[in-house]
ModelCIF file with pLDDT and N, C-alpha, C, O atoms, coordinates in Angstrom:
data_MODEL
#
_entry.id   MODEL 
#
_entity.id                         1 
_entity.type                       polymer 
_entity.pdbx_number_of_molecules   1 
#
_entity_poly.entity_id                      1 
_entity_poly.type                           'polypeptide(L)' 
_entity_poly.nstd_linkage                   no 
_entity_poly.nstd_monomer                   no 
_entity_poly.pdbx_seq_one_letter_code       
;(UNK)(UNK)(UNK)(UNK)(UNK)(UNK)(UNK)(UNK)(UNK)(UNK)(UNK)(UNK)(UNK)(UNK)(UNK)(UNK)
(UNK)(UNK)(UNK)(UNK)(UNK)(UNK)(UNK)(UNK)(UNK)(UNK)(UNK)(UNK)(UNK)(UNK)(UNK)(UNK)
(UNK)(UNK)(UNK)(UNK)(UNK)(UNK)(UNK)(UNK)(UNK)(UNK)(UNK)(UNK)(UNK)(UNK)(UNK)
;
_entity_poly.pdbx_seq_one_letter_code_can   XXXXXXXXXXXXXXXXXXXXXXXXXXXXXXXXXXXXXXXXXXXXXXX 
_entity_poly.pdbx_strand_id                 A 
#
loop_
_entity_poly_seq.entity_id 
_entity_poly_seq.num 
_entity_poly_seq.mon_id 
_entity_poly_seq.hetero 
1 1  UNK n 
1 2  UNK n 
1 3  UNK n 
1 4  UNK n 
1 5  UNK n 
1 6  UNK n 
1 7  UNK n 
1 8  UNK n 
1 9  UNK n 
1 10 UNK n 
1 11 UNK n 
1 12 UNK n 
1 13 UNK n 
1 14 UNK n 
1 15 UNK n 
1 16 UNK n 
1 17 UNK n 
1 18 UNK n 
1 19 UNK n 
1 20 UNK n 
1 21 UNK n 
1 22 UNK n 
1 23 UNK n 
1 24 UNK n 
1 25 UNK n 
1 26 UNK n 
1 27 UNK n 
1 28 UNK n 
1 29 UNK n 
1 30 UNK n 
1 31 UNK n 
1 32 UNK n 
1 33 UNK n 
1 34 UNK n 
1 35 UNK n 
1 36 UNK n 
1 37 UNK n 
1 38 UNK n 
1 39 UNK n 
1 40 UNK n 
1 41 UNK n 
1 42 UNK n 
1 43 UNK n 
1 44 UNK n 
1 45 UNK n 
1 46 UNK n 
1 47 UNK n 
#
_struct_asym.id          A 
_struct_asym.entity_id   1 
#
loop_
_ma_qa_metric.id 
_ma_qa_metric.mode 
_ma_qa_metric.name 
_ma_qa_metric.software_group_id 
_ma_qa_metric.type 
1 global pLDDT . pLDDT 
2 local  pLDDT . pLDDT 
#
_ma_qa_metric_global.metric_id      1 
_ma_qa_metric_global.metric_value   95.45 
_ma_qa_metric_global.model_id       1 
_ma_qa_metric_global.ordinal_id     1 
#
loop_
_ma_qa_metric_local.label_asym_id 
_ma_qa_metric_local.label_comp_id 
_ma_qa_metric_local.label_seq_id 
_ma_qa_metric_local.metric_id 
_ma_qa_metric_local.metric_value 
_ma_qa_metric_local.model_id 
_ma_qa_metric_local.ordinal_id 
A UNK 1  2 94.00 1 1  
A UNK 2  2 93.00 1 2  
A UNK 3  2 92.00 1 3  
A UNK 4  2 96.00 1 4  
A UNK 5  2 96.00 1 5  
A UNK 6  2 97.00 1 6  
A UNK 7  2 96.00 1 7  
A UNK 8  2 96.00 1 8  
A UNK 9  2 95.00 1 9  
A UNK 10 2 96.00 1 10 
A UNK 11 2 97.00 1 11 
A UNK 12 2 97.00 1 12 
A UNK 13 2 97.00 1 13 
A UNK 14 2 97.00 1 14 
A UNK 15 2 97.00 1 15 
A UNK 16 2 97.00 1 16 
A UNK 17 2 96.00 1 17 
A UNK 18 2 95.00 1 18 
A UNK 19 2 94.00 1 19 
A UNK 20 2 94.00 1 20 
A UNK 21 2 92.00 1 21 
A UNK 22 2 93.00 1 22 
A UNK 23 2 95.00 1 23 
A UNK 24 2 97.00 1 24 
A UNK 25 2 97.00 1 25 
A UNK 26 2 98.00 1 26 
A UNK 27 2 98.00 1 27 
A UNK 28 2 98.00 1 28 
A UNK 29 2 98.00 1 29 
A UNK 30 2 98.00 1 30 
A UNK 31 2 98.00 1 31 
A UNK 32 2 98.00 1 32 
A UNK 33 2 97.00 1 33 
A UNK 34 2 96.00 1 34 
A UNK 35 2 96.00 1 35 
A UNK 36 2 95.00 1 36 
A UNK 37 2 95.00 1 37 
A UNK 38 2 96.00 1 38 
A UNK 39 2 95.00 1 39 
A UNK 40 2 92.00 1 40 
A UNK 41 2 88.00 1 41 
A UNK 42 2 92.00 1 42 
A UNK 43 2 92.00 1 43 
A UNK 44 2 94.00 1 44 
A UNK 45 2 94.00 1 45 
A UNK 46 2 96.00 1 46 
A UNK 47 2 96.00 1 47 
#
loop_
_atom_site.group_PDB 
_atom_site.id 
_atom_site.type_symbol 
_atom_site.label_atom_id 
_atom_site.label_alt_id 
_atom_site.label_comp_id 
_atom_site.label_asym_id 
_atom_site.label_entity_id 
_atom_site.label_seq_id 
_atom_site.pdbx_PDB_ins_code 
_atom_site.Cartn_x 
_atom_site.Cartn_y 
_atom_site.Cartn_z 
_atom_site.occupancy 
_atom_site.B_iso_or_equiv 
_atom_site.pdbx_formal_charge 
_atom_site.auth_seq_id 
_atom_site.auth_comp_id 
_atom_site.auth_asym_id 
_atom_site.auth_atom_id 
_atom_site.pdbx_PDB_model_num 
ATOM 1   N N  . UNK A 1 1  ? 0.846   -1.202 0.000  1.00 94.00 ? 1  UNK A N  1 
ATOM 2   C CA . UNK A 1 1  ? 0.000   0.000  0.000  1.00 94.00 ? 1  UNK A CA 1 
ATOM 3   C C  . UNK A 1 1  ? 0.877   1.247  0.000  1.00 94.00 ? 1  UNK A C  1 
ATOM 4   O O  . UNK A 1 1  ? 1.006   1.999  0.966  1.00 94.00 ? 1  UNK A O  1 
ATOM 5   N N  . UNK A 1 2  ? 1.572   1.411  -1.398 1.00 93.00 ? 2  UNK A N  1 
ATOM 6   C CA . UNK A 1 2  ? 2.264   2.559  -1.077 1.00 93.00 ? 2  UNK A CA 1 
ATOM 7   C C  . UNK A 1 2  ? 1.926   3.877  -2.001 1.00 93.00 ? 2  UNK A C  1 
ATOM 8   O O  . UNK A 1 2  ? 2.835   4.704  -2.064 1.00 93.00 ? 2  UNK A O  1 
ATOM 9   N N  . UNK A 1 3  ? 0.860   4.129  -2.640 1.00 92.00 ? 3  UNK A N  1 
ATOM 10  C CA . UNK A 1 3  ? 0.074   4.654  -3.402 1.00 92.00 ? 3  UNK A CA 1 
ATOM 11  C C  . UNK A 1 3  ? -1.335  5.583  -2.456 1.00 92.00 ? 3  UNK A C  1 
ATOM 12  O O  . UNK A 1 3  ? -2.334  4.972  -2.076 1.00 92.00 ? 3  UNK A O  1 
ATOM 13  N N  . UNK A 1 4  ? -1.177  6.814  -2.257 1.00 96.00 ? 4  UNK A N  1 
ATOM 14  C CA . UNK A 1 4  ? -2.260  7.485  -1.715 1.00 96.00 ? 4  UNK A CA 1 
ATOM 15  C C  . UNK A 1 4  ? -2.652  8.533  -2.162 1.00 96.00 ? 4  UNK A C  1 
ATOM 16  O O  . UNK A 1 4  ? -1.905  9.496  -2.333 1.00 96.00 ? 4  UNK A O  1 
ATOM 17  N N  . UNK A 1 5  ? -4.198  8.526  -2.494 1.00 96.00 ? 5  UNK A N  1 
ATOM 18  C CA . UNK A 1 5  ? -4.207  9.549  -3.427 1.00 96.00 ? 5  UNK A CA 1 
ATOM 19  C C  . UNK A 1 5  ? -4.882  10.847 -2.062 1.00 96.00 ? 5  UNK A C  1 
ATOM 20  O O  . UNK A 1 5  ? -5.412  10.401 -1.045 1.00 96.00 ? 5  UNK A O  1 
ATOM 21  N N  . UNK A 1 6  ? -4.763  12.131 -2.245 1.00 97.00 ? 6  UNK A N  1 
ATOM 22  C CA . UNK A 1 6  ? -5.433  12.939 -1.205 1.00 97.00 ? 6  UNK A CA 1 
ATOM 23  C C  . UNK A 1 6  ? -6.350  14.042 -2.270 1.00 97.00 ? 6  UNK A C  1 
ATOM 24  O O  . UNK A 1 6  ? -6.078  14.598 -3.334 1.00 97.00 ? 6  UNK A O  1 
ATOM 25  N N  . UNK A 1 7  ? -7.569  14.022 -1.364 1.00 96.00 ? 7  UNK A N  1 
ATOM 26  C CA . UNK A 1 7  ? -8.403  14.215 -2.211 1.00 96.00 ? 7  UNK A CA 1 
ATOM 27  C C  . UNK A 1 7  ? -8.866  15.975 -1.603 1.00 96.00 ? 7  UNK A C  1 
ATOM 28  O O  . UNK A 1 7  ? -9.501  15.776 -0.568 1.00 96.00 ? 7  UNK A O  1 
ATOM 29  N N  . UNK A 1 8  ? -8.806  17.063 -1.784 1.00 96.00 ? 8  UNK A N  1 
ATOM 30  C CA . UNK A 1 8  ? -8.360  18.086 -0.895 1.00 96.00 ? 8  UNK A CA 1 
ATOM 31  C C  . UNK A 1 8  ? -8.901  19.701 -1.459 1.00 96.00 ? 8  UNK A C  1 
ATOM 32  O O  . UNK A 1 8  ? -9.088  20.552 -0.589 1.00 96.00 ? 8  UNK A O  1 
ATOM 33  N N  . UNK A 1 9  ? -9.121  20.045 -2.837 1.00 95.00 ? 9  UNK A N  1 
ATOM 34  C CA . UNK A 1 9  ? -10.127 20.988 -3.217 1.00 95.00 ? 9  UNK A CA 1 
ATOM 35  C C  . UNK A 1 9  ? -10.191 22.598 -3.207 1.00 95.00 ? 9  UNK A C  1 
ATOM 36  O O  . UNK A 1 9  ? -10.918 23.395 -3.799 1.00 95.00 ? 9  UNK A O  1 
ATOM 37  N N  . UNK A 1 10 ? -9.408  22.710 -2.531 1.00 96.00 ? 10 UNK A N  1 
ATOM 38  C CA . UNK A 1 10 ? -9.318  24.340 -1.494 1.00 96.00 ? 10 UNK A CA 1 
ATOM 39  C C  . UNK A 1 10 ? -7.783  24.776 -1.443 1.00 96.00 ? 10 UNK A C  1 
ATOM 40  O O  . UNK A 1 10 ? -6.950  23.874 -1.533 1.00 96.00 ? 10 UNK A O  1 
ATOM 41  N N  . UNK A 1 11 ? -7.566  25.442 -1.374 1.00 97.00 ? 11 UNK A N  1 
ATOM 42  C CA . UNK A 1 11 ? -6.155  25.736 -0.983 1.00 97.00 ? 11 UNK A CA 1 
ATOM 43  C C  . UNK A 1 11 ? -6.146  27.216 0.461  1.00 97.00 ? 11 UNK A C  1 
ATOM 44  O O  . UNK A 1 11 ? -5.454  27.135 1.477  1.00 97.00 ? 11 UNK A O  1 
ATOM 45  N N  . UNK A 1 12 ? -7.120  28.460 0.120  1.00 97.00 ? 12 UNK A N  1 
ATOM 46  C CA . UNK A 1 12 ? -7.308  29.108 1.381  1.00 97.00 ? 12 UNK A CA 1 
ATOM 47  C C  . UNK A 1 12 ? -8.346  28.562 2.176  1.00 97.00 ? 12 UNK A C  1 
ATOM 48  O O  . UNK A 1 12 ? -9.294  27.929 1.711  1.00 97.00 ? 12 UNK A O  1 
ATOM 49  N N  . UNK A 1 13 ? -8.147  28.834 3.510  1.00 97.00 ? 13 UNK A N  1 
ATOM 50  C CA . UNK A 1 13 ? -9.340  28.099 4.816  1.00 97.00 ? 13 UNK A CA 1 
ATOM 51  C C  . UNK A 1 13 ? -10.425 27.859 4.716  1.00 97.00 ? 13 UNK A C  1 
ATOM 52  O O  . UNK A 1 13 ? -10.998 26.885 5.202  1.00 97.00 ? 13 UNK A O  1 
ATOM 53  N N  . UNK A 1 14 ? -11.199 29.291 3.626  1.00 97.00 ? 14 UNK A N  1 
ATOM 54  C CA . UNK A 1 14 ? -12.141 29.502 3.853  1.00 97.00 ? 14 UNK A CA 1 
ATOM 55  C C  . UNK A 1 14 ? -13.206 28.531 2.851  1.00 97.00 ? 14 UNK A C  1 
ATOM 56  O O  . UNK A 1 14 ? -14.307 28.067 3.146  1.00 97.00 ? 14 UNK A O  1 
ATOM 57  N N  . UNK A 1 15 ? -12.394 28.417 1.512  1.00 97.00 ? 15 UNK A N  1 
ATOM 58  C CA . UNK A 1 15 ? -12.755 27.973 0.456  1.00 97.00 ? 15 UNK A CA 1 
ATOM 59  C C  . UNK A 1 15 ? -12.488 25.807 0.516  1.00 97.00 ? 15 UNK A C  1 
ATOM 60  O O  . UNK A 1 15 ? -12.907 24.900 -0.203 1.00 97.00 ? 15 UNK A O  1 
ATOM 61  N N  . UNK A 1 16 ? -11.788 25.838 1.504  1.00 97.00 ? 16 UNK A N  1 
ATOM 62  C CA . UNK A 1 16 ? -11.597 24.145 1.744  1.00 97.00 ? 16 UNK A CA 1 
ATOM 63  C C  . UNK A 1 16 ? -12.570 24.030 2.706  1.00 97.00 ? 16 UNK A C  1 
ATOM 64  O O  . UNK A 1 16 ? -13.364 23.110 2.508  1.00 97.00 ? 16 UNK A O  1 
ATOM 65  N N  . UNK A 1 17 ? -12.739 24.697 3.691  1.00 96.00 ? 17 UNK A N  1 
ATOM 66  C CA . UNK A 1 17 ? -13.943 24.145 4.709  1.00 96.00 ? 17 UNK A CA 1 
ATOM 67  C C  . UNK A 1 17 ? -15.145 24.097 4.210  1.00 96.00 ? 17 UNK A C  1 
ATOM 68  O O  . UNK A 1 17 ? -15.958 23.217 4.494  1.00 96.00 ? 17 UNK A O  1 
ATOM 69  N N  . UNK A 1 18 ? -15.406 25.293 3.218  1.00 95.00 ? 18 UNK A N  1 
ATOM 70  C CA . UNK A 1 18 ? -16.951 25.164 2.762  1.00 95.00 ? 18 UNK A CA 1 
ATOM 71  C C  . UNK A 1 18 ? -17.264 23.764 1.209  1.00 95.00 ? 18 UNK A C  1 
ATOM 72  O O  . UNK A 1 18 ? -18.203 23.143 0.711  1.00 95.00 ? 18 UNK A O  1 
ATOM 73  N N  . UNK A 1 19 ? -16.101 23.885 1.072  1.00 94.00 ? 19 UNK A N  1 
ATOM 74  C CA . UNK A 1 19 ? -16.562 22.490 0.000  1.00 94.00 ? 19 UNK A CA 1 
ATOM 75  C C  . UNK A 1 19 ? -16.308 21.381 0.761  1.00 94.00 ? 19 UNK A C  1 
ATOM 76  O O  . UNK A 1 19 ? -17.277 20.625 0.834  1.00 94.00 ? 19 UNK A O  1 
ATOM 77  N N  . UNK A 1 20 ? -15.170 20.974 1.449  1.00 94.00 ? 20 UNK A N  1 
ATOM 78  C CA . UNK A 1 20 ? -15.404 19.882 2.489  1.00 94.00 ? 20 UNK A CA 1 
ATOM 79  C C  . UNK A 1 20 ? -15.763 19.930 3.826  1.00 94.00 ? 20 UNK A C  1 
ATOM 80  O O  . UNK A 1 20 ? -14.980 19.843 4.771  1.00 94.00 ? 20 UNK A O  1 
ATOM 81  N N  . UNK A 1 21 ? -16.865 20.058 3.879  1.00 92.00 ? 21 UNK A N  1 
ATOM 82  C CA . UNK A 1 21 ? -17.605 20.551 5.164  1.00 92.00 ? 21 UNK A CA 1 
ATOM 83  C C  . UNK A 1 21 ? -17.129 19.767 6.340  1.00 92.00 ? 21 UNK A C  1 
ATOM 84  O O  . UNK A 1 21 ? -16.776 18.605 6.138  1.00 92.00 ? 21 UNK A O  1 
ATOM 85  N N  . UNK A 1 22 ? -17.072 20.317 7.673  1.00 93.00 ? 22 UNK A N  1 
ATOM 86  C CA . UNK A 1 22 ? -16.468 19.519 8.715  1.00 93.00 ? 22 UNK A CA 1 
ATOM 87  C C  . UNK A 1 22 ? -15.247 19.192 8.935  1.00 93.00 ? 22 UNK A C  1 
ATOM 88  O O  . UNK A 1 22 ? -14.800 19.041 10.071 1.00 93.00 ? 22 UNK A O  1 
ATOM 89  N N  . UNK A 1 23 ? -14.472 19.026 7.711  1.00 95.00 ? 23 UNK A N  1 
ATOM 90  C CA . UNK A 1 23 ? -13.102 19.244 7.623  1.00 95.00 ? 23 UNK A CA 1 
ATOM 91  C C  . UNK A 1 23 ? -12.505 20.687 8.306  1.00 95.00 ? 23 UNK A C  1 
ATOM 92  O O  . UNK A 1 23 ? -13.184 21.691 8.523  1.00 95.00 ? 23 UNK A O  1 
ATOM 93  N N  . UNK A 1 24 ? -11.060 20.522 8.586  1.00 97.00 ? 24 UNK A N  1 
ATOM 94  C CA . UNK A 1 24 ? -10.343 21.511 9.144  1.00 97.00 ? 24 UNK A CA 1 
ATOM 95  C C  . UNK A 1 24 ? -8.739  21.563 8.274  1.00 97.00 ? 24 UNK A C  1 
ATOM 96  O O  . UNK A 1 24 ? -7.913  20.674 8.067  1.00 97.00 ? 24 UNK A O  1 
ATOM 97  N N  . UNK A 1 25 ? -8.769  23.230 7.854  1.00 97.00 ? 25 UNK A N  1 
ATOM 98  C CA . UNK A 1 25 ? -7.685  23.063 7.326  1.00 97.00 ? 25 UNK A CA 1 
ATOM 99  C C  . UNK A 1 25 ? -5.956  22.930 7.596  1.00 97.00 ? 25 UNK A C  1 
ATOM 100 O O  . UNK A 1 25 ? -4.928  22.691 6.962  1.00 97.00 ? 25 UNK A O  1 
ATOM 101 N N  . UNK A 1 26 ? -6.457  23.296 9.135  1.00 98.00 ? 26 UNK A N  1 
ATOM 102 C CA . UNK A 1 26 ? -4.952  23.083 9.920  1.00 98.00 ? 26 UNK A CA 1 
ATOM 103 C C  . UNK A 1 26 ? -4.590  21.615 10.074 1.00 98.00 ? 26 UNK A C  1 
ATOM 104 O O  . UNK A 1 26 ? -3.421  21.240 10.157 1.00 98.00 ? 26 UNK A O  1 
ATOM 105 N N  . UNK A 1 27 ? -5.639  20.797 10.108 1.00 98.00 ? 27 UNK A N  1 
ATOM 106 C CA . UNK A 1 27 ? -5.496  19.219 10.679 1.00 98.00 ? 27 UNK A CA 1 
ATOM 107 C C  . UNK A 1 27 ? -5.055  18.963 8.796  1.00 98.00 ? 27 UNK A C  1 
ATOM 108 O O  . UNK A 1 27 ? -4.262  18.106 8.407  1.00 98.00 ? 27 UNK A O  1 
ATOM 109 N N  . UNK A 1 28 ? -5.647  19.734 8.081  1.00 98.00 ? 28 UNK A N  1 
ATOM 110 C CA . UNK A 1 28 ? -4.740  18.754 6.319  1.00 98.00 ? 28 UNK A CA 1 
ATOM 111 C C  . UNK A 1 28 ? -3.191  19.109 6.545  1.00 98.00 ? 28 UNK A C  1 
ATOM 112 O O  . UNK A 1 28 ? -2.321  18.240 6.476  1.00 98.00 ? 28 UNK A O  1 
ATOM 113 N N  . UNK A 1 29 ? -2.954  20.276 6.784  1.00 98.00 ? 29 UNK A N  1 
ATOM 114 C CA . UNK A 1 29 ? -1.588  20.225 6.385  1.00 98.00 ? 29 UNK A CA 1 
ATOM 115 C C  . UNK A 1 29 ? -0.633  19.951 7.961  1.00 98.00 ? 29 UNK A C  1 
ATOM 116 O O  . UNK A 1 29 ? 0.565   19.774 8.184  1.00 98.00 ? 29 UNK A O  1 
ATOM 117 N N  . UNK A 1 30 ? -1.313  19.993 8.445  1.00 98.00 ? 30 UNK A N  1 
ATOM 118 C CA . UNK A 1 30 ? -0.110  18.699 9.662  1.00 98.00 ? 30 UNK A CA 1 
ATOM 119 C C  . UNK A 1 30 ? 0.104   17.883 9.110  1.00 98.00 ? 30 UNK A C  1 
ATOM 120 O O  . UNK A 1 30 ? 1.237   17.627 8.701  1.00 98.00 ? 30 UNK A O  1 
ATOM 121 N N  . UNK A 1 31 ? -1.181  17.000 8.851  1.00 98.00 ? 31 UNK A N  1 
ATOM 122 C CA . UNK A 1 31 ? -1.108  15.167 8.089  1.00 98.00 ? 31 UNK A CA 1 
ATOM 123 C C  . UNK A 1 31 ? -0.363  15.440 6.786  1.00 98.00 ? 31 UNK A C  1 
ATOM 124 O O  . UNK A 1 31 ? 0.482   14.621 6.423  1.00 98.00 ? 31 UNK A O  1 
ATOM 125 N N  . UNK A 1 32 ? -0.577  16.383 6.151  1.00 98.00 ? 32 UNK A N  1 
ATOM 126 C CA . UNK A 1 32 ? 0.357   16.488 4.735  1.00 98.00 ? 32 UNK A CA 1 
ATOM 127 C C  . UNK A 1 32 ? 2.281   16.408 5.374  1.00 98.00 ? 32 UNK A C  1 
ATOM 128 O O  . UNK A 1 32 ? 3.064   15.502 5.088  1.00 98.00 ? 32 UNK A O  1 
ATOM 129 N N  . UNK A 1 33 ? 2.601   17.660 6.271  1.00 97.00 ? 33 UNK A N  1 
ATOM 130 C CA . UNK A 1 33 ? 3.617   17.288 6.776  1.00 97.00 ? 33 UNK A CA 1 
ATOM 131 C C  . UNK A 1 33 ? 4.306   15.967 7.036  1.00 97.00 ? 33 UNK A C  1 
ATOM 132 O O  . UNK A 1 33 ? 5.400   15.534 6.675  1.00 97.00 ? 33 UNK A O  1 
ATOM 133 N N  . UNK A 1 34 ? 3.334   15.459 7.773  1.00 96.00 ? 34 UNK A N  1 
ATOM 134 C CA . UNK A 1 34 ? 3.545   14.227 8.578  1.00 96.00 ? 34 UNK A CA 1 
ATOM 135 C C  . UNK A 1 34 ? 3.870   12.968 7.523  1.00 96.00 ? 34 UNK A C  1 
ATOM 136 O O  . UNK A 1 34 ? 4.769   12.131 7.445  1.00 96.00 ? 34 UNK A O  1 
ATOM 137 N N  . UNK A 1 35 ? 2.346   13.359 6.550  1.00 96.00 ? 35 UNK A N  1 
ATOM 138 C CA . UNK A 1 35 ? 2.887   12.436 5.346  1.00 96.00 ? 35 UNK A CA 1 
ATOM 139 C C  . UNK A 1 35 ? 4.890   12.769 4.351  1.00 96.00 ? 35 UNK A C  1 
ATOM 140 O O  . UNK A 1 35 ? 5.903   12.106 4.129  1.00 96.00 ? 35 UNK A O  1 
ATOM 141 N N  . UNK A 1 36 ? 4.438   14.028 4.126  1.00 95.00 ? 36 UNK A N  1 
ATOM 142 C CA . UNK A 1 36 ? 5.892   14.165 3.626  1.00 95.00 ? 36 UNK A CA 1 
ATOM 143 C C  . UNK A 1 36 ? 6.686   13.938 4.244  1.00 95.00 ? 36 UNK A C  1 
ATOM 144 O O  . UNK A 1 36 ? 7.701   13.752 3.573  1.00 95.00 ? 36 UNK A O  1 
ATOM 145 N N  . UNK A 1 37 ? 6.869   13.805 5.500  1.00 95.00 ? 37 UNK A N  1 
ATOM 146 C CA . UNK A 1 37 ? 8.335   13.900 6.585  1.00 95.00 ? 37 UNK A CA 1 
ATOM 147 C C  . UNK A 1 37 ? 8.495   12.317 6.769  1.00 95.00 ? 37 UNK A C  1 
ATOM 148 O O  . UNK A 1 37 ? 9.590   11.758 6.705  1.00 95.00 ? 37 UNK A O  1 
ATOM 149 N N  . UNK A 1 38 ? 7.085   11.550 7.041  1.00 96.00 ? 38 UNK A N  1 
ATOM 150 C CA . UNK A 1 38 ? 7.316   9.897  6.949  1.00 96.00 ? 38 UNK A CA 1 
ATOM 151 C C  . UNK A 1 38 ? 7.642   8.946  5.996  1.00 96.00 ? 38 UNK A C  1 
ATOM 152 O O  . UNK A 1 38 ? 8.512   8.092  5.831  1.00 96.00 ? 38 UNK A O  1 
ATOM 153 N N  . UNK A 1 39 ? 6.244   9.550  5.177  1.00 95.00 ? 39 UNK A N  1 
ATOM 154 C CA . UNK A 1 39 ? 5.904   8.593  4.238  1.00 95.00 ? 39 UNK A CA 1 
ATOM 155 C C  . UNK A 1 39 ? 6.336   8.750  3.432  1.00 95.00 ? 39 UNK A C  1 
ATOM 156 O O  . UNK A 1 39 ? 6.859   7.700  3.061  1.00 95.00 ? 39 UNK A O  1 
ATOM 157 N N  . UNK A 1 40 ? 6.527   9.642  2.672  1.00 92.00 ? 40 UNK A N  1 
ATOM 158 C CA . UNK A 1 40 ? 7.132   9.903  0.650  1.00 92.00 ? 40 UNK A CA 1 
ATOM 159 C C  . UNK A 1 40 ? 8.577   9.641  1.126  1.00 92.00 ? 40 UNK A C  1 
ATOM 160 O O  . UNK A 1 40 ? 9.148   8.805  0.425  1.00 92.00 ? 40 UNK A O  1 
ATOM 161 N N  . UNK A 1 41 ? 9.216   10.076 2.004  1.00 88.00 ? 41 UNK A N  1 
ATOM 162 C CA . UNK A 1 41 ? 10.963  9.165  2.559  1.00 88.00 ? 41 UNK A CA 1 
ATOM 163 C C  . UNK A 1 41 ? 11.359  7.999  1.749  1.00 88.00 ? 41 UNK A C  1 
ATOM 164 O O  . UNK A 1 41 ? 12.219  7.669  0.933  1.00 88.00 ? 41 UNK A O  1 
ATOM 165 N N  . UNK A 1 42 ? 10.128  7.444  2.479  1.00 92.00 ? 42 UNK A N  1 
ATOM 166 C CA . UNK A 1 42 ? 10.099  5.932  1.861  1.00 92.00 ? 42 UNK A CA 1 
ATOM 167 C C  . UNK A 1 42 ? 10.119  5.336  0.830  1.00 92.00 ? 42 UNK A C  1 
ATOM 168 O O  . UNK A 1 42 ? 10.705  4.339  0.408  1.00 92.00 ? 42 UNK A O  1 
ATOM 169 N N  . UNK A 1 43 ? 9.135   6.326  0.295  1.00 92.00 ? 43 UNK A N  1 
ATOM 170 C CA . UNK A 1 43 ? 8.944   6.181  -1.235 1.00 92.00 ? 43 UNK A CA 1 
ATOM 171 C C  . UNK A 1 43 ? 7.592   6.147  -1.634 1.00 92.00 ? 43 UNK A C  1 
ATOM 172 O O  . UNK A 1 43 ? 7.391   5.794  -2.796 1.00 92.00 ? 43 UNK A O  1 
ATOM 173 N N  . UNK A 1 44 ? 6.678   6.419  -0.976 1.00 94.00 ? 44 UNK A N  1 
ATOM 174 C CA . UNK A 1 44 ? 5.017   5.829  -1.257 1.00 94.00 ? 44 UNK A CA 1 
ATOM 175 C C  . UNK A 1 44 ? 5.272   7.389  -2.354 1.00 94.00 ? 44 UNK A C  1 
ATOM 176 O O  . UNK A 1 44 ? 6.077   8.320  -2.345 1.00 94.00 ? 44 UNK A O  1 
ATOM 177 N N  . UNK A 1 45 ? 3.930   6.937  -3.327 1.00 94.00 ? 45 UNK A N  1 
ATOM 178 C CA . UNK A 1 45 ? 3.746   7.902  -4.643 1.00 94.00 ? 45 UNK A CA 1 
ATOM 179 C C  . UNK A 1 45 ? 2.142   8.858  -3.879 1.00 94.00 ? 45 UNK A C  1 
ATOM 180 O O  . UNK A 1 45 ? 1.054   8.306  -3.712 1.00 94.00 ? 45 UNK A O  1 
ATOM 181 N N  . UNK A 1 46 ? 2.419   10.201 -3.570 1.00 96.00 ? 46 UNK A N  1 
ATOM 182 C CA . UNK A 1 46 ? 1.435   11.308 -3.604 1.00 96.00 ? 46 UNK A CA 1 
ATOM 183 C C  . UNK A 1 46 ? 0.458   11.816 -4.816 1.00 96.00 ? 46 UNK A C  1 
ATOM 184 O O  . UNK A 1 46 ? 0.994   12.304 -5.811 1.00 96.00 ? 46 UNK A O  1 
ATOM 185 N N  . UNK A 1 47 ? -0.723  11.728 -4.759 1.00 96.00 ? 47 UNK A N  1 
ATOM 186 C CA . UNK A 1 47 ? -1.160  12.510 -5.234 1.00 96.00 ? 47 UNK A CA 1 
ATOM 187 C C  . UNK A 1 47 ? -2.241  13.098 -5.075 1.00 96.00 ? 47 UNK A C  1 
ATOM 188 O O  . UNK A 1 47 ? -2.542  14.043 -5.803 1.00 96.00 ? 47 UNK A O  1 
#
């Protein structure tokens, strides 16, 4: 499983929360971090 696609829409706060409702845009780009700093290391493919 080294293939993840992120599915994400918005790029300012205002415009990602209202199309993915309930979502938060500080919690995407931690996990984006987190993904880049762990996972793509490794080698898994982003998109």
């Amino acid at each position: 499983c080294s293939n993840i696609r992120f599915s994400i829409d918005g790029v300012k706060k205002e415009t990602y929360e209202k199309i993915r409702f309930g979502g938060k845009h500080e919690k995407l780009l931690e996990n984006l971090e987190l993904a880049q700093n762990n996972l793509k290391k490794m080698g898994f493919e982003f998109m």
